[in-house]
N, C-alpha and C. Protein backbone atom coordinates (compact mmCIF):
# COMPACT_ATOMS: atom_id res chain seq x y z
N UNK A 1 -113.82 -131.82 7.79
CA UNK A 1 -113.97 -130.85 6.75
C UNK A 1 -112.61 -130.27 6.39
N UNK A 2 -112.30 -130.02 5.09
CA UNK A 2 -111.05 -130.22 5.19
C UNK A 2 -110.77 -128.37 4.18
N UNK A 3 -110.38 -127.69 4.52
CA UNK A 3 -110.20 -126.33 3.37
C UNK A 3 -109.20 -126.37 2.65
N UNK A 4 -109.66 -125.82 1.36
CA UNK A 4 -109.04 -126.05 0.54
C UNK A 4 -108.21 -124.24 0.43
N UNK A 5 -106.84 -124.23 0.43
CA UNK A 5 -105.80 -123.17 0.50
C UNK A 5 -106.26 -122.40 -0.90
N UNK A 6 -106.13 -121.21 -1.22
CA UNK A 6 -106.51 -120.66 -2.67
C UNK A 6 -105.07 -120.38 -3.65
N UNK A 7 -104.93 -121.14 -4.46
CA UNK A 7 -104.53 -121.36 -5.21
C UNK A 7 -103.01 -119.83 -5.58
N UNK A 8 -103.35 -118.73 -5.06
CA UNK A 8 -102.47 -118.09 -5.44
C UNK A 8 -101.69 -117.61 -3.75
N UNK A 9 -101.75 -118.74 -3.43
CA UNK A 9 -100.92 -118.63 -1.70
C UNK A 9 -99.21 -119.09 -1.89
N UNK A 10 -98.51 -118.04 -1.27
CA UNK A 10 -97.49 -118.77 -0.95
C UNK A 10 -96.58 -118.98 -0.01
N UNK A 11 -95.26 -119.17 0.49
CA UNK A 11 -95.09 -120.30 1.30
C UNK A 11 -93.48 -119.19 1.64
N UNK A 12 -92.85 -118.40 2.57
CA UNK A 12 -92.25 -117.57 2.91
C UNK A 12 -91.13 -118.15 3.89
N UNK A 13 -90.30 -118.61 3.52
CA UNK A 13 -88.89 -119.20 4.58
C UNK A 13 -88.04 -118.20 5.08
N UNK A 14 -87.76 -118.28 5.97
CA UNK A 14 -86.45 -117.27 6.67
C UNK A 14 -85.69 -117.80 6.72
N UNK A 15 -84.63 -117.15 6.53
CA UNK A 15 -83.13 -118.01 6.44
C UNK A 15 -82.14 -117.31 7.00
N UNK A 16 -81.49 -117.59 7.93
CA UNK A 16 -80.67 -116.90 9.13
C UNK A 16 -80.16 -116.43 8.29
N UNK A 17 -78.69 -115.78 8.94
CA UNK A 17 -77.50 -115.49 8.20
C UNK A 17 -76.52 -116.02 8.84
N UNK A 18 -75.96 -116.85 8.12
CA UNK A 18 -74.43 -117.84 8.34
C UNK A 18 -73.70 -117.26 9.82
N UNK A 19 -73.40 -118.32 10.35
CA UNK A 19 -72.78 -117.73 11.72
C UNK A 19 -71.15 -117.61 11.03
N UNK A 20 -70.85 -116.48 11.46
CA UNK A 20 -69.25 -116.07 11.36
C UNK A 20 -68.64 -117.37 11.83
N UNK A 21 -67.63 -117.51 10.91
CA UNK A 21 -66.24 -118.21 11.28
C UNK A 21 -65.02 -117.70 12.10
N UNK A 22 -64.91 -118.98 13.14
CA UNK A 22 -63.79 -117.87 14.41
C UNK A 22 -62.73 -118.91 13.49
N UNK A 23 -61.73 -118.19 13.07
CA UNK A 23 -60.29 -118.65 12.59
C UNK A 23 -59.12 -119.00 13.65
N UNK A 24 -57.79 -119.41 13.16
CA UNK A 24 -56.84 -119.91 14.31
C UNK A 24 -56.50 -118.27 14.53
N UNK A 25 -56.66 -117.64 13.59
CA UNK A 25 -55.95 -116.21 14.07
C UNK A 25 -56.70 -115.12 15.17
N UNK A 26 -58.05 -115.79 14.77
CA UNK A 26 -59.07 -114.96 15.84
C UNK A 26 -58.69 -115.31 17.07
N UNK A 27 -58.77 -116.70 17.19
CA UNK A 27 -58.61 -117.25 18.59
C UNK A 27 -57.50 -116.30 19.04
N UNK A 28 -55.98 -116.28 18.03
CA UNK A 28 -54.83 -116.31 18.66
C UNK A 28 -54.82 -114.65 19.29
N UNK A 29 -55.35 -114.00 18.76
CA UNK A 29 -55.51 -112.58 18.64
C UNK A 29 -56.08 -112.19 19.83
N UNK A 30 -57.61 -112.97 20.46
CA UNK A 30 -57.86 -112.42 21.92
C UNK A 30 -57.25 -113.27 23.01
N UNK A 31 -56.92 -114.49 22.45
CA UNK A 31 -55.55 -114.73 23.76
C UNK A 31 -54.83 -113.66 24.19
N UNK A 32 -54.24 -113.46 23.02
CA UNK A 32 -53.07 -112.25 22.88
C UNK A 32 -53.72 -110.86 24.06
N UNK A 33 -54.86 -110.60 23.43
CA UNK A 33 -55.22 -109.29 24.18
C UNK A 33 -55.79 -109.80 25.53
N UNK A 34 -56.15 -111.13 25.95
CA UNK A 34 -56.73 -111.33 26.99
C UNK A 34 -55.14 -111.31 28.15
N UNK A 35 -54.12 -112.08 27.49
CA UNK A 35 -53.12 -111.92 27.98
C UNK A 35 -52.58 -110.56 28.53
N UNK A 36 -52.36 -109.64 27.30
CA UNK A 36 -51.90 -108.00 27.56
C UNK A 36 -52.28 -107.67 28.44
N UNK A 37 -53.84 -107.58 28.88
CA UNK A 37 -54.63 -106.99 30.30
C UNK A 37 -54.26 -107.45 31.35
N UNK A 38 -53.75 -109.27 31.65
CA UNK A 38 -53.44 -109.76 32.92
C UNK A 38 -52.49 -109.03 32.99
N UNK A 39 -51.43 -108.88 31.98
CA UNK A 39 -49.93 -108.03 32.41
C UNK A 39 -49.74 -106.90 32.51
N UNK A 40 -50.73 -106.18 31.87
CA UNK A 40 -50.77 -104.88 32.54
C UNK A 40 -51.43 -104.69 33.81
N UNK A 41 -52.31 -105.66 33.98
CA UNK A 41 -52.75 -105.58 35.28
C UNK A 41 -52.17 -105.95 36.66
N UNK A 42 -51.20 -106.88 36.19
CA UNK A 42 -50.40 -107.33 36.71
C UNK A 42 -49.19 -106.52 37.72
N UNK A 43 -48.53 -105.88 36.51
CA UNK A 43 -47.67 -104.75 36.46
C UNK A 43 -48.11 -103.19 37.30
N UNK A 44 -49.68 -102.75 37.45
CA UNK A 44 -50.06 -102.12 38.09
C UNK A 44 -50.11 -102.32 39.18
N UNK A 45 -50.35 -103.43 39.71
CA UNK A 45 -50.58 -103.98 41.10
C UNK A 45 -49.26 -104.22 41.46
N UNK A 46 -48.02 -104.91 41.03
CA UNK A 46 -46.81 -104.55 41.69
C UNK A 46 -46.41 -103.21 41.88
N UNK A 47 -46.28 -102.27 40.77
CA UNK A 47 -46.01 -100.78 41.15
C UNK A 47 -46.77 -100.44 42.72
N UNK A 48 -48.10 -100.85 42.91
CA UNK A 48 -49.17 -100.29 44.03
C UNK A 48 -48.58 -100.78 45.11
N UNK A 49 -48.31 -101.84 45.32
CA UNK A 49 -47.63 -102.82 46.40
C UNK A 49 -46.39 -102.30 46.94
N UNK A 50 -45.76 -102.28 45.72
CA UNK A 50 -44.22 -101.63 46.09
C UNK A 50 -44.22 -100.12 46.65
N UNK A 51 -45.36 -99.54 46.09
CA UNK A 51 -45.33 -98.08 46.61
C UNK A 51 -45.46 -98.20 47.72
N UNK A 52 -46.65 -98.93 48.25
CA UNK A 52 -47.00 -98.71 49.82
C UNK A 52 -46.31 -99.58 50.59
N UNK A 53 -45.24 -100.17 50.16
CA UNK A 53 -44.07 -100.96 51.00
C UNK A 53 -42.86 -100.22 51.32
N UNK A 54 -42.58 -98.86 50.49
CA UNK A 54 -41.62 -98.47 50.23
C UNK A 54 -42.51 -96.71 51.04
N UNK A 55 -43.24 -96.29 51.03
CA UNK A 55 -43.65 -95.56 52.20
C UNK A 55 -44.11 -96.34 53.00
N UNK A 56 -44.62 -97.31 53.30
CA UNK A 56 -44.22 -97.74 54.78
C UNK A 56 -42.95 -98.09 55.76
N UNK A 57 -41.85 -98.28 54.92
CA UNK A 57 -40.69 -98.70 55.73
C UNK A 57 -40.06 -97.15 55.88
N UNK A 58 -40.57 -96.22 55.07
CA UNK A 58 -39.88 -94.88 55.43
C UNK A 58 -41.14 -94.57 56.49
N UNK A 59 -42.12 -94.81 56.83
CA UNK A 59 -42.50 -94.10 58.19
C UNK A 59 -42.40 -94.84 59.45
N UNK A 60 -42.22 -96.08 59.15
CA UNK A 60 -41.80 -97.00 60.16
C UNK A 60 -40.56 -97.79 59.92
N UNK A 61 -39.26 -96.93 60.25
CA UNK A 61 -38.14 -97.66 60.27
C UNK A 61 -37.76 -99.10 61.35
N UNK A 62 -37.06 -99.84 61.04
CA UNK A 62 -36.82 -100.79 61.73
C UNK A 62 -35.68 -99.81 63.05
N UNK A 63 -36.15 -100.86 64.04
CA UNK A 63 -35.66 -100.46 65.60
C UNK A 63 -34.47 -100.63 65.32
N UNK A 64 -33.45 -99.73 66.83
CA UNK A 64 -31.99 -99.66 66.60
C UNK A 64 -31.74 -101.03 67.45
N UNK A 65 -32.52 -100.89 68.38
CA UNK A 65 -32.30 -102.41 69.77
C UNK A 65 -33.32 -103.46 69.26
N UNK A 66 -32.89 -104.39 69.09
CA UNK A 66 -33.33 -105.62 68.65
C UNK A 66 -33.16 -106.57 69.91
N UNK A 67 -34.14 -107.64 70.16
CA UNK A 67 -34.01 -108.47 70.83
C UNK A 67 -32.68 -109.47 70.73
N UNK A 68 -31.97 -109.86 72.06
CA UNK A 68 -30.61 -110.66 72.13
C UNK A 68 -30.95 -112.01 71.08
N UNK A 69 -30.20 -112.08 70.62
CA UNK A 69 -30.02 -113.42 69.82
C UNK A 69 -30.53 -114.65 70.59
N UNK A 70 -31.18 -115.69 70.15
CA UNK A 70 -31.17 -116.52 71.07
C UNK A 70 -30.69 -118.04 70.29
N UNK A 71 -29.28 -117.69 69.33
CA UNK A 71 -28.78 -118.83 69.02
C UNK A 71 -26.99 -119.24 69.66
N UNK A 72 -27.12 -120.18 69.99
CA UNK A 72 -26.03 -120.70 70.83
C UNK A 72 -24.78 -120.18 70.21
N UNK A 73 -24.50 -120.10 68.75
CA UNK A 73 -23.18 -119.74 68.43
C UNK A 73 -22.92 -117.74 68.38
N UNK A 74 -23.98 -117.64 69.09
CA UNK A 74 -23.50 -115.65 68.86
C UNK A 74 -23.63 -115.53 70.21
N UNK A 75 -22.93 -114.84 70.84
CA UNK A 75 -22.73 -114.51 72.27
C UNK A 75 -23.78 -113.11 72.67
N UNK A 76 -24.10 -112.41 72.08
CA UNK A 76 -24.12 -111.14 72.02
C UNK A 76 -24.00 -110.01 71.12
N UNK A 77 -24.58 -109.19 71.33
CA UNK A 77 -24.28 -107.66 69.94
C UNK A 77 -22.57 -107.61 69.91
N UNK A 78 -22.72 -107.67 68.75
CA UNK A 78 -21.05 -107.16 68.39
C UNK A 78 -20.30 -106.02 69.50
N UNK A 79 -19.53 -105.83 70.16
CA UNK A 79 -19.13 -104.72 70.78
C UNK A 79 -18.54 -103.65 69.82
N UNK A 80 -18.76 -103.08 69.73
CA UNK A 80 -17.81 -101.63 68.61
C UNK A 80 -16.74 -101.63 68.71
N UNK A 81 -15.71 -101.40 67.36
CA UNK A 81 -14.88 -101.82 66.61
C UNK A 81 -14.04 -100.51 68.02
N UNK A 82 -12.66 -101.25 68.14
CA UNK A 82 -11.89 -100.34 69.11
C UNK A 82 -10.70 -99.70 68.47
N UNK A 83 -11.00 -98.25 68.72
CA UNK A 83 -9.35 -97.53 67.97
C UNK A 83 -8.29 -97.89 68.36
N UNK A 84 -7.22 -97.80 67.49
CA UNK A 84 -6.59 -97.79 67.51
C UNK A 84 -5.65 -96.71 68.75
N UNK A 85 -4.89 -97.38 69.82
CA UNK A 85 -3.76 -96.09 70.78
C UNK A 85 -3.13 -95.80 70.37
N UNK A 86 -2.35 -94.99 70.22
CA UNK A 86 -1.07 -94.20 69.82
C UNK A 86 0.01 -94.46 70.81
């Protein structure tokens, strides 16, 4: 059995809307800013590093006595420089 549609029916399409065009300049533009962030991020994290390298060697100075050399051509700690007699 087959129905017959009534004559004053009609027929309703949707039609997206065009997908945006990414250009060479778009691309180049969030390189650009994707870049900026690594280097600023970058740049933050050395400042952080360096800070806490630079208060750490001021609360922990290196020792005055160091272990003897253990290479064949140095004999020993330098002995201190001797004045001059009169």
């Amino acid at each position: 059995m087959q129905t017959k549609q009534p004559a004053d029916a009609f027929i309703v399409t949707v039609i997206r809307e065009p997908a945006k065009e990414v250009t060479f300049g778009d691309v180049i533009i969030s390189a650009l800013g994707v870049t900026g962030v690594l280097v600023i991020l970058s740049l933050v994290l050395a400042g952080v590093l360096a800070f806490v390298l630079v208060r750490w060697r001021r609360r922990h100075p290196p020792e005055q006595d160091h272990l003897p050399s253990v290479s064949p051509l140095v004999s020993g700690p330098a002995p201190p420089p001797s004045s001059p007699t009169p």
